[in-house]
Structures are given as C-alpha cells and as structure tokens.
N, C-alpha and C. Protein backbone atom coordinates (compact mmCIF):
# COMPACT_ATOMS: atom_id res chain seq x y z
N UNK A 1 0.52 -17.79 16.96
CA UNK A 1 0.24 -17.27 15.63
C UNK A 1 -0.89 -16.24 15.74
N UNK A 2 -0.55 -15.34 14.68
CA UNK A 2 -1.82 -14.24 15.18
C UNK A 2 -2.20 -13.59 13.19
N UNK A 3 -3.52 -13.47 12.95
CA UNK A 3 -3.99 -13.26 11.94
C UNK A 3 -4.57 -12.02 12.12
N UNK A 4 -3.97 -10.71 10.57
CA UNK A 4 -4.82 -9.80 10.92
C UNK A 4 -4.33 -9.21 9.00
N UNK A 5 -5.19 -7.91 9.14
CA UNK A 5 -5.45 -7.14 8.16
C UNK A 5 -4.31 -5.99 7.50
N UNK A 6 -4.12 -5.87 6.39
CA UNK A 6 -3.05 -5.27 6.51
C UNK A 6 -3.25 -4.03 5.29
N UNK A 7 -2.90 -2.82 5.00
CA UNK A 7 -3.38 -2.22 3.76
C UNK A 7 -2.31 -1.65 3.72
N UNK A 8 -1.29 -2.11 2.07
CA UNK A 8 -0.09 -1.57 1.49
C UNK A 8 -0.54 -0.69 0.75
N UNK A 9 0.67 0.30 0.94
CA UNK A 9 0.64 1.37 0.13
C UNK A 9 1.99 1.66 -0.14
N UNK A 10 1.91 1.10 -1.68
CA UNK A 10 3.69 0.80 -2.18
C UNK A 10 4.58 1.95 -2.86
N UNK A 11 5.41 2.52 -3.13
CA UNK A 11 6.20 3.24 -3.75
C UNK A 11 6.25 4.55 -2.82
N UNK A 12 6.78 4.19 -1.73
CA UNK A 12 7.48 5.31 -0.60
C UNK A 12 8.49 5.31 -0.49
N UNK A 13 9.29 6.23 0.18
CA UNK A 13 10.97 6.65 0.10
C UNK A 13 11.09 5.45 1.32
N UNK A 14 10.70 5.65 2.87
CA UNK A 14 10.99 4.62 3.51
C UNK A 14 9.74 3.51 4.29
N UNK A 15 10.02 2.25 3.85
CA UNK A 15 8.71 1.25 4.55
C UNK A 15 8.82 1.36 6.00
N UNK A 16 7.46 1.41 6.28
CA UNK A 16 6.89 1.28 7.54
C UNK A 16 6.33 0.75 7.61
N UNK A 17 5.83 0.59 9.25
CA UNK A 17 4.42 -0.03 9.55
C UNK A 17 3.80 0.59 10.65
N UNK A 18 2.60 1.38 10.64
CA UNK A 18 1.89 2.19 11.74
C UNK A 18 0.47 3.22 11.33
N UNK A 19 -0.03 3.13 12.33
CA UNK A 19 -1.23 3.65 11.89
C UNK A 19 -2.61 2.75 11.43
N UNK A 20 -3.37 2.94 10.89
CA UNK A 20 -4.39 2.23 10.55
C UNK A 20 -5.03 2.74 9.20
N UNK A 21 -5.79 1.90 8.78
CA UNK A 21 -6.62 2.02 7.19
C UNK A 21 -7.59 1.73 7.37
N UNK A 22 -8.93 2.24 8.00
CA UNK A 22 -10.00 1.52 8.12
C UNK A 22 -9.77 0.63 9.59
N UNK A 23 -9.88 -0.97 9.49
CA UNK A 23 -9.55 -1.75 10.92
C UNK A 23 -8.10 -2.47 10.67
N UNK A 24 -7.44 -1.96 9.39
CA UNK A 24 -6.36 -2.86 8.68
C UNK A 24 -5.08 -2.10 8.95
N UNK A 25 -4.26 -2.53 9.21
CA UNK A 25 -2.57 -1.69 9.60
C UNK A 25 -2.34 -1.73 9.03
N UNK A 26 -1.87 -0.43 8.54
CA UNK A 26 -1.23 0.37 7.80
C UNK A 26 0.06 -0.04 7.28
N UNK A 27 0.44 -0.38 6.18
CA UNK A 27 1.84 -0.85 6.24
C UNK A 27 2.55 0.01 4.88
N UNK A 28 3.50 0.70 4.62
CA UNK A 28 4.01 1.67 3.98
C UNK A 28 5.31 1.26 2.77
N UNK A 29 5.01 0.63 2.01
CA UNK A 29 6.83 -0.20 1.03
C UNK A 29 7.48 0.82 0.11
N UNK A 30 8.16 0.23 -0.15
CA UNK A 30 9.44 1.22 -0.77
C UNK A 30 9.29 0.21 -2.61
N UNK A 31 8.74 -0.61 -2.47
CA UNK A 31 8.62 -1.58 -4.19
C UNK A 31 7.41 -0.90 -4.33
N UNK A 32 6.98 -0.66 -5.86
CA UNK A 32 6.20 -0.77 -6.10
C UNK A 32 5.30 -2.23 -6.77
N UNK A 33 4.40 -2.68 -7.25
CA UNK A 33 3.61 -3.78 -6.98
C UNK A 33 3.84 -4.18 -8.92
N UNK A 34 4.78 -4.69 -8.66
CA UNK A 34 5.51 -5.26 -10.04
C UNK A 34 6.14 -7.22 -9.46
N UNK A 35 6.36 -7.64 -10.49
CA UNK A 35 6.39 -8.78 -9.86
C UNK A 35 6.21 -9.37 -8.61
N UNK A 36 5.52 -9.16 -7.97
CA UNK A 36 5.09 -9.55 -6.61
C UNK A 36 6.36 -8.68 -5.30
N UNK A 37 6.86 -7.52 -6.11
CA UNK A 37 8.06 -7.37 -5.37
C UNK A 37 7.34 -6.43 -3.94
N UNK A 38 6.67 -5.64 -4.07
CA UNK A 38 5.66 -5.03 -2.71
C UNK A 38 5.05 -6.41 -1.89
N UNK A 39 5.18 -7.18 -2.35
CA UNK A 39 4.94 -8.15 -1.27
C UNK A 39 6.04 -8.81 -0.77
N UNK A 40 7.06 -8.84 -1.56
CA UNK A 40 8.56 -9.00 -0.76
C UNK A 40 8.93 -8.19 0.22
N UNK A 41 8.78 -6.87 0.29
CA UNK A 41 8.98 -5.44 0.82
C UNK A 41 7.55 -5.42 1.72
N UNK A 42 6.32 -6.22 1.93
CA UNK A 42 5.77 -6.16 2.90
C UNK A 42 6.07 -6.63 3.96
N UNK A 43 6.65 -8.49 3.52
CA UNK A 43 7.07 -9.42 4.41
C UNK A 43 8.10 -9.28 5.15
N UNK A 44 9.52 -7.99 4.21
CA UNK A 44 10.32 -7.82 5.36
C UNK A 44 9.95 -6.58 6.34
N UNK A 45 8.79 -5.71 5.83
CA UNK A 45 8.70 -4.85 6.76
C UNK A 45 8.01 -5.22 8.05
N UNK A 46 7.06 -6.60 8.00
CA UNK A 46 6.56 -7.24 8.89
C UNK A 46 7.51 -7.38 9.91
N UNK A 47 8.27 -8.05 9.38
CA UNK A 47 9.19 -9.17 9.87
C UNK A 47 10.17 -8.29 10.87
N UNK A 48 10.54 -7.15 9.97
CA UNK A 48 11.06 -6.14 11.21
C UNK A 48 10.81 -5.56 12.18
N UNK A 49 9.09 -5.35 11.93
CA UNK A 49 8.01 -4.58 12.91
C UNK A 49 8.07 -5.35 13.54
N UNK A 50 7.86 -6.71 13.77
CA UNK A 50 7.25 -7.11 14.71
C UNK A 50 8.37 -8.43 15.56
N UNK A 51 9.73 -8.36 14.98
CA UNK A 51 10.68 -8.46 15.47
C UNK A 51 10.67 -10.46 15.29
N UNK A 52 10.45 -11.02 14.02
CA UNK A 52 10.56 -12.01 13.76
C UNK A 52 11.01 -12.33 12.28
N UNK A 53 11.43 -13.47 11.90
CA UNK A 53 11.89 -14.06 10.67
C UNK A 53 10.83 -13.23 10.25
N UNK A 54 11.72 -13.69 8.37
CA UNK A 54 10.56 -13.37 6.83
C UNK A 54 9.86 -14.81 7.35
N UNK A 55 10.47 -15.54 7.39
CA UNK A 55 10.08 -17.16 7.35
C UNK A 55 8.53 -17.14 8.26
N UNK A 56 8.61 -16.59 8.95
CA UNK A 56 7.88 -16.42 10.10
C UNK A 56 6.39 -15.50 9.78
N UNK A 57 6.48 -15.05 8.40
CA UNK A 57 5.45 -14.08 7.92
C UNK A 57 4.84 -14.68 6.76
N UNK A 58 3.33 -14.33 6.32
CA UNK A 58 3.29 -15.36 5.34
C UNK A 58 1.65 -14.42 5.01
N UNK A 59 1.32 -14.51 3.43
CA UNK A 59 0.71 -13.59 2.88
C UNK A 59 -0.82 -14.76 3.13
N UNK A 60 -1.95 -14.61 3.52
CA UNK A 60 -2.94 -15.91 3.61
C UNK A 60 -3.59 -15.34 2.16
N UNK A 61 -4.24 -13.76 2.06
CA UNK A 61 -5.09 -13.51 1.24
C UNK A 61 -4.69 -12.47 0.69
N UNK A 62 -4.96 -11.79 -1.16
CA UNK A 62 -4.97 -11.08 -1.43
C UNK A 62 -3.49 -10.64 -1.97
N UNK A 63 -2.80 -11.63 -2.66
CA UNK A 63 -1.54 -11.18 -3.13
C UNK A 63 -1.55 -9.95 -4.50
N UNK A 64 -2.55 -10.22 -4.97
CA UNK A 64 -2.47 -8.93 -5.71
C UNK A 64 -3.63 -7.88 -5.51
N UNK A 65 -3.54 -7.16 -4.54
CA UNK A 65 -4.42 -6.40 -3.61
C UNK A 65 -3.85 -5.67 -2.56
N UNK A 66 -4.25 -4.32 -2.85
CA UNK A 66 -3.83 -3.66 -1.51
C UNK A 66 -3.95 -4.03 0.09
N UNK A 67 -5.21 -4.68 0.02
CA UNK A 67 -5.62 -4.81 1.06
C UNK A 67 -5.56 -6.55 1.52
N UNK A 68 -4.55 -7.05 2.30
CA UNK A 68 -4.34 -8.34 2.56
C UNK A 68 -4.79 -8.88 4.21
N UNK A 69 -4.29 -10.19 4.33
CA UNK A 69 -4.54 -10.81 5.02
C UNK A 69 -3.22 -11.26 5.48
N UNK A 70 -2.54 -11.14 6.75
CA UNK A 70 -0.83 -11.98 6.82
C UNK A 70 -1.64 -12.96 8.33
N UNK A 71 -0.58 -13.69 8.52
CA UNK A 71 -0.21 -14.63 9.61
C UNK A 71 1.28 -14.42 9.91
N UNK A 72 1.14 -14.38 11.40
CA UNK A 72 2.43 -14.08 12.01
C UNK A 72 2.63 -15.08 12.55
N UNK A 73 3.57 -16.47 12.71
CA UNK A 73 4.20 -17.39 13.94
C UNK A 73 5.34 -16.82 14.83
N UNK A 74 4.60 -16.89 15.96
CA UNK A 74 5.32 -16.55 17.29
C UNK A 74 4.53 -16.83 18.49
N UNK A 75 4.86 -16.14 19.66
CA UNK A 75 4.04 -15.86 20.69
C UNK A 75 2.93 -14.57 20.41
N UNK A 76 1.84 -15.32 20.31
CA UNK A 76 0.58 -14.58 20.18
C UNK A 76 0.23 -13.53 20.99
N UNK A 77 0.27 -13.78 22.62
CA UNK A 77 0.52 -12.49 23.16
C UNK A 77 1.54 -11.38 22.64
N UNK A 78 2.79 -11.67 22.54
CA UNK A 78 3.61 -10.67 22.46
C UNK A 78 3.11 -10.28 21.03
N UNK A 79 2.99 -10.67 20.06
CA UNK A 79 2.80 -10.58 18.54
C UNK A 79 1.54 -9.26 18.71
N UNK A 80 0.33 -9.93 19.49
CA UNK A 80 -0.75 -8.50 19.41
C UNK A 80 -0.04 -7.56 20.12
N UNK A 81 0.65 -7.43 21.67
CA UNK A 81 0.70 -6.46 22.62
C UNK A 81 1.21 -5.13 20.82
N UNK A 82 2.65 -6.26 19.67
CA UNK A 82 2.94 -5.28 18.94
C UNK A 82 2.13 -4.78 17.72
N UNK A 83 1.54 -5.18 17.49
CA UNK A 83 -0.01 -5.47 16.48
C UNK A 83 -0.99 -4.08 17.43
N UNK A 84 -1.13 -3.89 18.35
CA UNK A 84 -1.69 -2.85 19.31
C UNK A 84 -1.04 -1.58 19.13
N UNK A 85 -0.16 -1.55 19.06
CA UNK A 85 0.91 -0.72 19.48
C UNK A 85 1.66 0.22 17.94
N UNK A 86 1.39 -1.19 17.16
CA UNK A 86 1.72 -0.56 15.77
C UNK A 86 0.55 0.34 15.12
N UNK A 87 -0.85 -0.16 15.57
CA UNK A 87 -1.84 0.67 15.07
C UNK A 87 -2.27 1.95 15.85
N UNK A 88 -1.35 2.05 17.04
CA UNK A 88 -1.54 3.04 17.55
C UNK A 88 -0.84 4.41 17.22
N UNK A 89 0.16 3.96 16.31
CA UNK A 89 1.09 4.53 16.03
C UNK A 89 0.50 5.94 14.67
N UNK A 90 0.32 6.81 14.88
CA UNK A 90 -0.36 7.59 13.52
C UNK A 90 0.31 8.73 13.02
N UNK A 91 1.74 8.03 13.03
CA UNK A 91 2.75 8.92 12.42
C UNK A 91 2.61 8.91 11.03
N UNK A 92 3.00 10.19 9.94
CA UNK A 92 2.43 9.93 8.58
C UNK A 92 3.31 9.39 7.56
C-alpha cells in the first residue's frame, strides 16, 4: 500500500495523471465536482494509471477539495517505481 498527495483539476476534455502541483500529482478529470462525481473520475483515473482495481483506490482525505490524500493497495514497490514516473511526467 502506498499513500500520497494528489491535486484534481476537474472539467477537462481527457483525464490524466502526470506532472506535479506543488509535491502533489497532478491528476486531470473529465467530471466536474458535482455530486462527488470528480471523485468517481479520480478513482478511475488512478486505477488506470497505476494499473489496479477502483476497489483498490480509496480517497483517505479531502473529498471535497482539490487537493487530496488517496491510498493505493498493491505492491508498494511497483506502486511508487509508478507514482515516480507519473510525476515525472510534465506533459500539459
């Protein structure tokens, strides 16, 4: 399991995840932040980034806030090597 920082920025044509916000990854949704639905559209963009279940993603802090807190269950190594790799990423 691996815990880290995350800063949405909701109502884009396509979700991503890359780059950085400060020390927080960047994560890009396609909902905007209406019924909790940008946090639906965070969890699957997680979940795709980093190549695991929704089940597997889970919001700790900050559900109505740009700036959150997730937990990932998996292998912790592999989870940062992509957690590294995604913030390296500073495509716009």
């Amino acid at each position: 399991m691996i815990r880290f920082s995350v800063h949405v920025t909701p109502g884009v044509r396509h979700a991503r995840a890359g780059g950085t916000y400060g020390d927080a990854l960047r994560v890009r949704v396609g909902a905007h932040n209406h019924d909790g639905a940008a946090n639906g559209d965070l969890v699957d963009c997680l979940a795709r980034s980093f190549g695991v279940k929704s089940s597997a993603v889970r919001i700790v802090v900050g559900f109505r806030s740009r700036t959150k807190i997730v937990e990932l269950e998996g292998d912790h190594k592999v989870l940062n090597r992509r957690l590294v790799a995604l913030m390296a990423d500073q495509r716009p």
